[in-house]
C-alpha atoms as a PDB file:
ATOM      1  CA  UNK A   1     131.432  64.044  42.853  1.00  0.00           C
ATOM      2  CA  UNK A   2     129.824  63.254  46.440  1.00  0.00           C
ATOM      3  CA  UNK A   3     126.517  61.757  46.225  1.00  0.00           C
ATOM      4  CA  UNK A   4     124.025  62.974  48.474  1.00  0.00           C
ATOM      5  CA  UNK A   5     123.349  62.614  52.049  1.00  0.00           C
ATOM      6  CA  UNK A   6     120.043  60.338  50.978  1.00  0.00           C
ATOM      7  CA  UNK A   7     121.765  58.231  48.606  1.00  0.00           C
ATOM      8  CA  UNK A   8     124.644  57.876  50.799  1.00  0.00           C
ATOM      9  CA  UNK A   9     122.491  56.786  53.637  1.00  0.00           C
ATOM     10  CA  UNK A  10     120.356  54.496  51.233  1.00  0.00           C
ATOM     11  CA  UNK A  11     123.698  52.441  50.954  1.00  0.00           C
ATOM     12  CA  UNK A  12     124.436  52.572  54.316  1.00  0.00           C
ATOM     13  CA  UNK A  13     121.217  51.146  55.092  1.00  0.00           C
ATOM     14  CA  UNK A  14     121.259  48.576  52.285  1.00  0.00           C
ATOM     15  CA  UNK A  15     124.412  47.174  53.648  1.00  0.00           C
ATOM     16  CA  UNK A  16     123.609  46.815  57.592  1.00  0.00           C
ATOM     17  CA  UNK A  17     119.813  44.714  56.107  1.00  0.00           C
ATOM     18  CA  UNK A  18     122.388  42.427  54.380  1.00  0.00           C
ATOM     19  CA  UNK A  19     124.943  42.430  56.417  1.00  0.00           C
ATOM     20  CA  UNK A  20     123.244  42.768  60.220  1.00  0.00           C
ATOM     21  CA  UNK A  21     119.802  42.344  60.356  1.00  0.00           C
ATOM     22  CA  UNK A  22     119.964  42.765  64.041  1.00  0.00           C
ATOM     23  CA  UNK A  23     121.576  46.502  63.856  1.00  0.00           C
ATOM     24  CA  UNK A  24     119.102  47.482  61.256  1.00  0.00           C
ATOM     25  CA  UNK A  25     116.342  46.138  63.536  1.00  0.00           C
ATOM     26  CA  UNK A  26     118.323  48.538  66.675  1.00  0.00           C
ATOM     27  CA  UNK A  27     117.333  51.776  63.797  1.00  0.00           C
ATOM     28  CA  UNK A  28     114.808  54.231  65.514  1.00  0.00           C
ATOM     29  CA  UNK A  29     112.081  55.633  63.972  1.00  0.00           C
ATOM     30  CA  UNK A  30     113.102  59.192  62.193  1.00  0.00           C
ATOM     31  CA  UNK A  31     111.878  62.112  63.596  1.00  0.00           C
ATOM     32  CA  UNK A  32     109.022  64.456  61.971  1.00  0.00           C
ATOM     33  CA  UNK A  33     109.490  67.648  60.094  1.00  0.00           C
ATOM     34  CA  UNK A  34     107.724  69.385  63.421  1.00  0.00           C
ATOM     35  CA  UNK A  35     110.632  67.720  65.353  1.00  0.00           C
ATOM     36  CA  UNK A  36     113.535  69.199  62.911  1.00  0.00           C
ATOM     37  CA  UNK A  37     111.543  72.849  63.104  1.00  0.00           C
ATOM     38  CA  UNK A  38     111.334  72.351  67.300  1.00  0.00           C
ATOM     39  CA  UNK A  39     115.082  71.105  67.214  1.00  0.00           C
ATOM     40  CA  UNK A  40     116.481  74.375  65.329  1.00  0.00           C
ATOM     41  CA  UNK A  41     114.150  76.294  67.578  1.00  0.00           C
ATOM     42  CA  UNK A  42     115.935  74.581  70.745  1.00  0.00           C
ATOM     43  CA  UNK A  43     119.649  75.065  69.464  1.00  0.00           C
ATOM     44  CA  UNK A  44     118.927  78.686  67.948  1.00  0.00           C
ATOM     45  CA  UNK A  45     120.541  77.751  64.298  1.00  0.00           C
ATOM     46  CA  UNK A  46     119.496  76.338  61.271  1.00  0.00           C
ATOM     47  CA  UNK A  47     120.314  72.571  60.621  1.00  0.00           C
ATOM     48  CA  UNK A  48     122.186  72.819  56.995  1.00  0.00           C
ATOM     49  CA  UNK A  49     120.300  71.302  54.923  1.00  0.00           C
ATOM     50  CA  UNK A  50     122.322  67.520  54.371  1.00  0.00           C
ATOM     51  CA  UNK A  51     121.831  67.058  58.321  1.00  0.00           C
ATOM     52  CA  UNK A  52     118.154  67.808  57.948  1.00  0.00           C
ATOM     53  CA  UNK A  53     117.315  65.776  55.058  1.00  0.00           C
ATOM     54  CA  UNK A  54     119.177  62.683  56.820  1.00  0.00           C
ATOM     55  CA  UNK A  55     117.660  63.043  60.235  1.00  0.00           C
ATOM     56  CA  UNK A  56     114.196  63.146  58.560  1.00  0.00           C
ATOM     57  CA  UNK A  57     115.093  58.998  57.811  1.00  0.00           C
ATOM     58  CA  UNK A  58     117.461  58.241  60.212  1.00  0.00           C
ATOM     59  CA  UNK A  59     116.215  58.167  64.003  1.00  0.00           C
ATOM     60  CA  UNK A  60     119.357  56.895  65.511  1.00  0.00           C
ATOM     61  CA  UNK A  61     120.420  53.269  66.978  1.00  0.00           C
ATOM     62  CA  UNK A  62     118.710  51.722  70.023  1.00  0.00           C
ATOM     63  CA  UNK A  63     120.763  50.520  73.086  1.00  0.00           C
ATOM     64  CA  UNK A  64     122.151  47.523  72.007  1.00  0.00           C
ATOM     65  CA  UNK A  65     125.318  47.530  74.382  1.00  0.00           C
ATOM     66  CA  UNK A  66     127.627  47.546  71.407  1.00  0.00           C
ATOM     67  CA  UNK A  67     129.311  50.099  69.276  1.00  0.00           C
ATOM     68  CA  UNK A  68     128.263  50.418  66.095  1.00  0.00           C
ATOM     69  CA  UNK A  69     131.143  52.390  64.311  1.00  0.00           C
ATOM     70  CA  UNK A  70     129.377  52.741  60.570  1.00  0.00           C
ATOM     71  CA  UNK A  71     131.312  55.511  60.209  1.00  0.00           C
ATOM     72  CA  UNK A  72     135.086  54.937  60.338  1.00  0.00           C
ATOM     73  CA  UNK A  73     137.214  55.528  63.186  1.00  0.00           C
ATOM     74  CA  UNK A  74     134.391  53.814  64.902  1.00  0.00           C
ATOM     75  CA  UNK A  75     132.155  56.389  65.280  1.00  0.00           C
ATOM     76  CA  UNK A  76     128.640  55.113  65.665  1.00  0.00           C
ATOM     77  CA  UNK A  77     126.079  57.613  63.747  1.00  0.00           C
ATOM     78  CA  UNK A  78     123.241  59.837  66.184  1.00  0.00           C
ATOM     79  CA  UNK A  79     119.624  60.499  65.475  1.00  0.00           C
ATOM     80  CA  UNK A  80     118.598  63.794  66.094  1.00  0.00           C
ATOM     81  CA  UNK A  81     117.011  62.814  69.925  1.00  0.00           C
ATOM     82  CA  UNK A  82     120.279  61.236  71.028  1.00  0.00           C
ATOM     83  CA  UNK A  83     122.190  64.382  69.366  1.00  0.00           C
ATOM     84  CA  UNK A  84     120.247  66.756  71.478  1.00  0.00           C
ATOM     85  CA  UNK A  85     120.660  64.649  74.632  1.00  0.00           C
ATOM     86  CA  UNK A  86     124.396  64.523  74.218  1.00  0.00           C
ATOM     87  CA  UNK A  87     124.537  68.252  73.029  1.00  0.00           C
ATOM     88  CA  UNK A  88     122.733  69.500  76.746  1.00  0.00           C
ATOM     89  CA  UNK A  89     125.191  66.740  78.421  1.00  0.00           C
ATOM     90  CA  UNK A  90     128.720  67.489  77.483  1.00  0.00           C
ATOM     91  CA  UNK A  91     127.589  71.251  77.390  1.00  0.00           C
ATOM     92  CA  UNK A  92     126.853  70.867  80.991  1.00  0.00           C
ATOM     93  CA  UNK A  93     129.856  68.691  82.057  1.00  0.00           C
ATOM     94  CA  UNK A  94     132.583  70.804  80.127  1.00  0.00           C
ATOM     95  CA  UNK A  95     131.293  74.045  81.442  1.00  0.00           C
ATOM     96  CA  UNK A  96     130.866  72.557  85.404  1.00  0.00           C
ATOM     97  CA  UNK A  97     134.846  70.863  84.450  1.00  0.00           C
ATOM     98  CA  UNK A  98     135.924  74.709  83.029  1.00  0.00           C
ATOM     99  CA  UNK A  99     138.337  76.452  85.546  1.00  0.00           C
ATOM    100  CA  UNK A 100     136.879  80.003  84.847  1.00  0.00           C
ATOM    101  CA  UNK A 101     134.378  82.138  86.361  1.00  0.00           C
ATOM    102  CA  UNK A 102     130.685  82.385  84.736  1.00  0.00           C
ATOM    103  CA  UNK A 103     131.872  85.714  83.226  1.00  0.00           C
ATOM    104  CA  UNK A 104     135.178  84.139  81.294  1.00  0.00           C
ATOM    105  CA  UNK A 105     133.339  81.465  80.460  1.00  0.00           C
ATOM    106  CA  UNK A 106     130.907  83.676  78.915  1.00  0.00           C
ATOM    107  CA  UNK A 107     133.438  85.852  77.384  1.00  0.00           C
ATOM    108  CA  UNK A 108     135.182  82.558  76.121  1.00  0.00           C
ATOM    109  CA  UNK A 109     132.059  81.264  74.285  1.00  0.00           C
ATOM    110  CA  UNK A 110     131.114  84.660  72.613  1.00  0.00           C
ATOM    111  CA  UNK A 111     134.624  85.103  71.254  1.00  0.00           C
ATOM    112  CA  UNK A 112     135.066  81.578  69.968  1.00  0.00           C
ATOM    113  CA  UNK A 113     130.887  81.685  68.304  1.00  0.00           C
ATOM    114  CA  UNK A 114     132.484  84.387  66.176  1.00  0.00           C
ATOM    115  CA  UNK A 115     135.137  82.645  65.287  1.00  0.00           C
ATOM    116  CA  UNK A 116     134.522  80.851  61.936  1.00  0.00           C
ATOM    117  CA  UNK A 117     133.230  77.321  61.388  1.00  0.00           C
ATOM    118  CA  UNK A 118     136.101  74.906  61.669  1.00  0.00           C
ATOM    119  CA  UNK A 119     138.193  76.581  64.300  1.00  0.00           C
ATOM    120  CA  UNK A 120     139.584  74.774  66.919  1.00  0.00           C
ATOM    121  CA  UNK A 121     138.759  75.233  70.443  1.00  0.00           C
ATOM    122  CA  UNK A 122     139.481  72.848  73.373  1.00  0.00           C
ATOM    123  CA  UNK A 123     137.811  74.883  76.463  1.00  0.00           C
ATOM    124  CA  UNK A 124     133.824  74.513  76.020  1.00  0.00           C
ATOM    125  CA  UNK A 125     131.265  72.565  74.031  1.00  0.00           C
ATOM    126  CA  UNK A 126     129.825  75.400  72.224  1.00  0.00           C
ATOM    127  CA  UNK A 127     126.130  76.081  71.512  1.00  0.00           C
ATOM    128  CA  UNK A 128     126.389  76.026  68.195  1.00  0.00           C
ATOM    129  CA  UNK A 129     127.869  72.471  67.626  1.00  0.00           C
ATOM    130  CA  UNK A 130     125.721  69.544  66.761  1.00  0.00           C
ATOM    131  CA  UNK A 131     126.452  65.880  67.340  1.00  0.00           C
ATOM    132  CA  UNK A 132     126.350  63.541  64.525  1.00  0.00           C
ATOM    133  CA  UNK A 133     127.907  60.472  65.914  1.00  0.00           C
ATOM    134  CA  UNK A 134     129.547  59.205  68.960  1.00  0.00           C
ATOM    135  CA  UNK A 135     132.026  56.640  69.922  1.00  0.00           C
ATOM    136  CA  UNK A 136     130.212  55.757  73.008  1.00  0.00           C
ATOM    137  CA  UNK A 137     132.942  56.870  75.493  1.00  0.00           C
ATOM    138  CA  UNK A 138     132.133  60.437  75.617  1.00  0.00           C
ATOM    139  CA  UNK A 139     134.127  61.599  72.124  1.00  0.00           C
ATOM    140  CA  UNK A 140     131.785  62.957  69.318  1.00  0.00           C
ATOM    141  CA  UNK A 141     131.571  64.272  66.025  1.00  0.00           C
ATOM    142  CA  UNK A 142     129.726  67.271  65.181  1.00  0.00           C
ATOM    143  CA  UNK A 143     128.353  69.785  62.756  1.00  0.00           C
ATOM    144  CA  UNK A 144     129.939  73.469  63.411  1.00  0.00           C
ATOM    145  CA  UNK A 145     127.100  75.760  62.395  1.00  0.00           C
ATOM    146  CA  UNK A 146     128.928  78.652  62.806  1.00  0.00           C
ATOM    147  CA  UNK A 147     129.520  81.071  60.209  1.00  0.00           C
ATOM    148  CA  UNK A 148     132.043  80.717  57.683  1.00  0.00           C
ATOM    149  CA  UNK A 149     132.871  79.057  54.262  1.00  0.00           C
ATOM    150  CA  UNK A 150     133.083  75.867  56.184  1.00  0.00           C
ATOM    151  CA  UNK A 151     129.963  75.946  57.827  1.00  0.00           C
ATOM    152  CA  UNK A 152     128.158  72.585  58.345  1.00  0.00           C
ATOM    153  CA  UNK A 153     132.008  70.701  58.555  1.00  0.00           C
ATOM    154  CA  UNK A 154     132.002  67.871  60.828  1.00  0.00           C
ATOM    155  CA  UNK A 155     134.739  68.312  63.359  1.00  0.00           C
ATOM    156  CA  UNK A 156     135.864  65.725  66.206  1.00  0.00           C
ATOM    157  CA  UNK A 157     135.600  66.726  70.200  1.00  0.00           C
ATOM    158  CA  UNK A 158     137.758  64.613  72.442  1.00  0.00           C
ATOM    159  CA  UNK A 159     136.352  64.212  75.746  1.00  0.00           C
ATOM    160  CA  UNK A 160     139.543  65.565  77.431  1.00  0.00           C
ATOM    161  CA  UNK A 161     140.837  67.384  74.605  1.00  0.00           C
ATOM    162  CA  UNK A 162     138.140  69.174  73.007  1.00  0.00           C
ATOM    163  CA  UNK A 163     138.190  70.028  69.316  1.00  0.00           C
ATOM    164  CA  UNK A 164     141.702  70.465  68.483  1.00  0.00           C
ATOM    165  CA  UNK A 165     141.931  69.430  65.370  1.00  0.00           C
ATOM    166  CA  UNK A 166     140.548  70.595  61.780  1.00  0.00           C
ATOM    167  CA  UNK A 167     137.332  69.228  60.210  1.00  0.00           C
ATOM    168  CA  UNK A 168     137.178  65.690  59.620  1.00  0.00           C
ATOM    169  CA  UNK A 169     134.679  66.262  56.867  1.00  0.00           C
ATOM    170  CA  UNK A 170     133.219  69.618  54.922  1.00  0.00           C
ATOM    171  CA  UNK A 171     129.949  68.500  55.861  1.00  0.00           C
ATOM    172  CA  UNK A 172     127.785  65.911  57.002  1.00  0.00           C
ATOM    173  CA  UNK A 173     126.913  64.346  53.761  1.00  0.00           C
ATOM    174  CA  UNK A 174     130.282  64.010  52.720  1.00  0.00           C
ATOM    175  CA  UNK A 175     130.620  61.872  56.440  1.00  0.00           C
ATOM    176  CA  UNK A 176     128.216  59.611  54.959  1.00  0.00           C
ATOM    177  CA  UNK A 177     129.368  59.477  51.774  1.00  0.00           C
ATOM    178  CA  UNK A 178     132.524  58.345  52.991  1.00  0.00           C
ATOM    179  CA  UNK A 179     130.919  55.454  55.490  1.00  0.00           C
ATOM    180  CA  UNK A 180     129.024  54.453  52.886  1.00  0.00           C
ATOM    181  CA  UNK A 181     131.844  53.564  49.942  1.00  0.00           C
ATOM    182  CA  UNK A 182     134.149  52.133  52.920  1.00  0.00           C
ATOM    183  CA  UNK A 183     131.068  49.668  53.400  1.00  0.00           C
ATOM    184  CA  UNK A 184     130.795  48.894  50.067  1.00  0.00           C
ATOM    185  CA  UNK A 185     134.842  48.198  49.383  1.00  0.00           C
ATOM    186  CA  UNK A 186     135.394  51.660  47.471  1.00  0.00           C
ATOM    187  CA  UNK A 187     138.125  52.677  50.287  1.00  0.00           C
ATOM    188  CA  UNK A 188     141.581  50.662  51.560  1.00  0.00           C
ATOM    189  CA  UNK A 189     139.055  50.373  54.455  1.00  0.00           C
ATOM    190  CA  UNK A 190     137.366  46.915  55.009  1.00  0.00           C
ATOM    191  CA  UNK A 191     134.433  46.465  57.745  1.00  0.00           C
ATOM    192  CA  UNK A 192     134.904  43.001  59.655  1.00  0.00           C
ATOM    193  CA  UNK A 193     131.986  41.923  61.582  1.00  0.00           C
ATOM    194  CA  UNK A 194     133.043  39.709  64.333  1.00  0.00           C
ATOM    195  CA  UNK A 195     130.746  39.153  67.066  1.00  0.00           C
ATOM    196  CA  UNK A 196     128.592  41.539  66.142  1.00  0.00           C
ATOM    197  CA  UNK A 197     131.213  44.184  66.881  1.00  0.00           C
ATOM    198  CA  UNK A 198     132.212  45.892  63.248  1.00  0.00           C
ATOM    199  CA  UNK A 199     135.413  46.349  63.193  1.00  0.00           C
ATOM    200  CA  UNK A 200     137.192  48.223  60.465  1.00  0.00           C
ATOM    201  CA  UNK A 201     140.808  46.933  58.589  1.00  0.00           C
END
């Protein structure tokens, strides 16, 4: 059984004090409740409820010119702030690089929003997708909050592929659960900090 997203990110946390003060000290403050409520608001769906309860203590990492890949397959984790940012950004960019007119592009989107959560699709950045972490290089993870038994899975989006793959995770907290027994050695997985790059092996 999974633990949950807060005990998950409890370890997670516990591990980068002991093992890199100087990343913990990069952690932004969390945002406030008001700030989830606004964010839903924004996006027009509900944050499932693991992604909620770990934005309300985790506020993201500061610019510290490295890549801080907690998660592996070096994907550094997002705060809710730098999600939004990246959401309006690669929603802009994919739709300006999208070799259809506004119409098929808006015919595009509304067939693949009622598609179910977990379907691929390569063409857009759709509204309803969430980032959770980055890789710094323009390549996310996200939460799909479409509808669907797998709502709330965290899929990957490839800056020139898209999202053509199945979910990496079921949800968010399972994400973290993961990250958080590779950090402790209860995967094959091994984090190597060199140079304050983490590395994973």
């Amino acid at each position: 059984m999974s633990r949950t997203e807060n005990q998950s990110w409890t370890d997670i946390e516990s591990w980068v004090s002991e093992n890199s003060p100087a990343l913990h000290a990069a952690f932004l403050p969390p945002p406030s409740t008001s700030d989830v409520t606004a964010a839903e608001e924004a996006i027009g769906y509900a944050l499932p409820a693991g992604l909620a309860a770990w934005w309300r203590r985790f506020g993201g990492i500061g610019d510290t010119g490295l890549l801080w890949g907690l998660v592996p397959g070096y994907w550094q984790p997002q705060g809710l702030r730098q999600a939004l940012a990246d959401r309006a950004m690669v929603m802009e960019v994919r739709n300006d690089l999208f070799s259809a007119s506004p119409e098929e592009q808006r015919d595009q989107q509304e067939a693949a929003l009622r598609d179910p959560a977990g379907t691929p699709h390569t063409e857009q950045w759709l509204p309803a997708w969430v980032p959770v972490a980055t890789n710094l290089g323009g390549s996310h993870l996200f939460a799909d909050l479409r509808d669907g038994p797998r709502h709330g899975c965290v899929m990957a989006w490839d800056n020139v592929e898209g999202a053509d793959t199945d979910p990496v995770y079921p949800d968010v907290t399972a994400m973290l659960d993961h990250a958080a027994r590779a950090l402790h050695g209860g995967t094959d997985l091994r984090p190597v900090l060199d140079g304050g790059h983490l590395h994973w092996a």
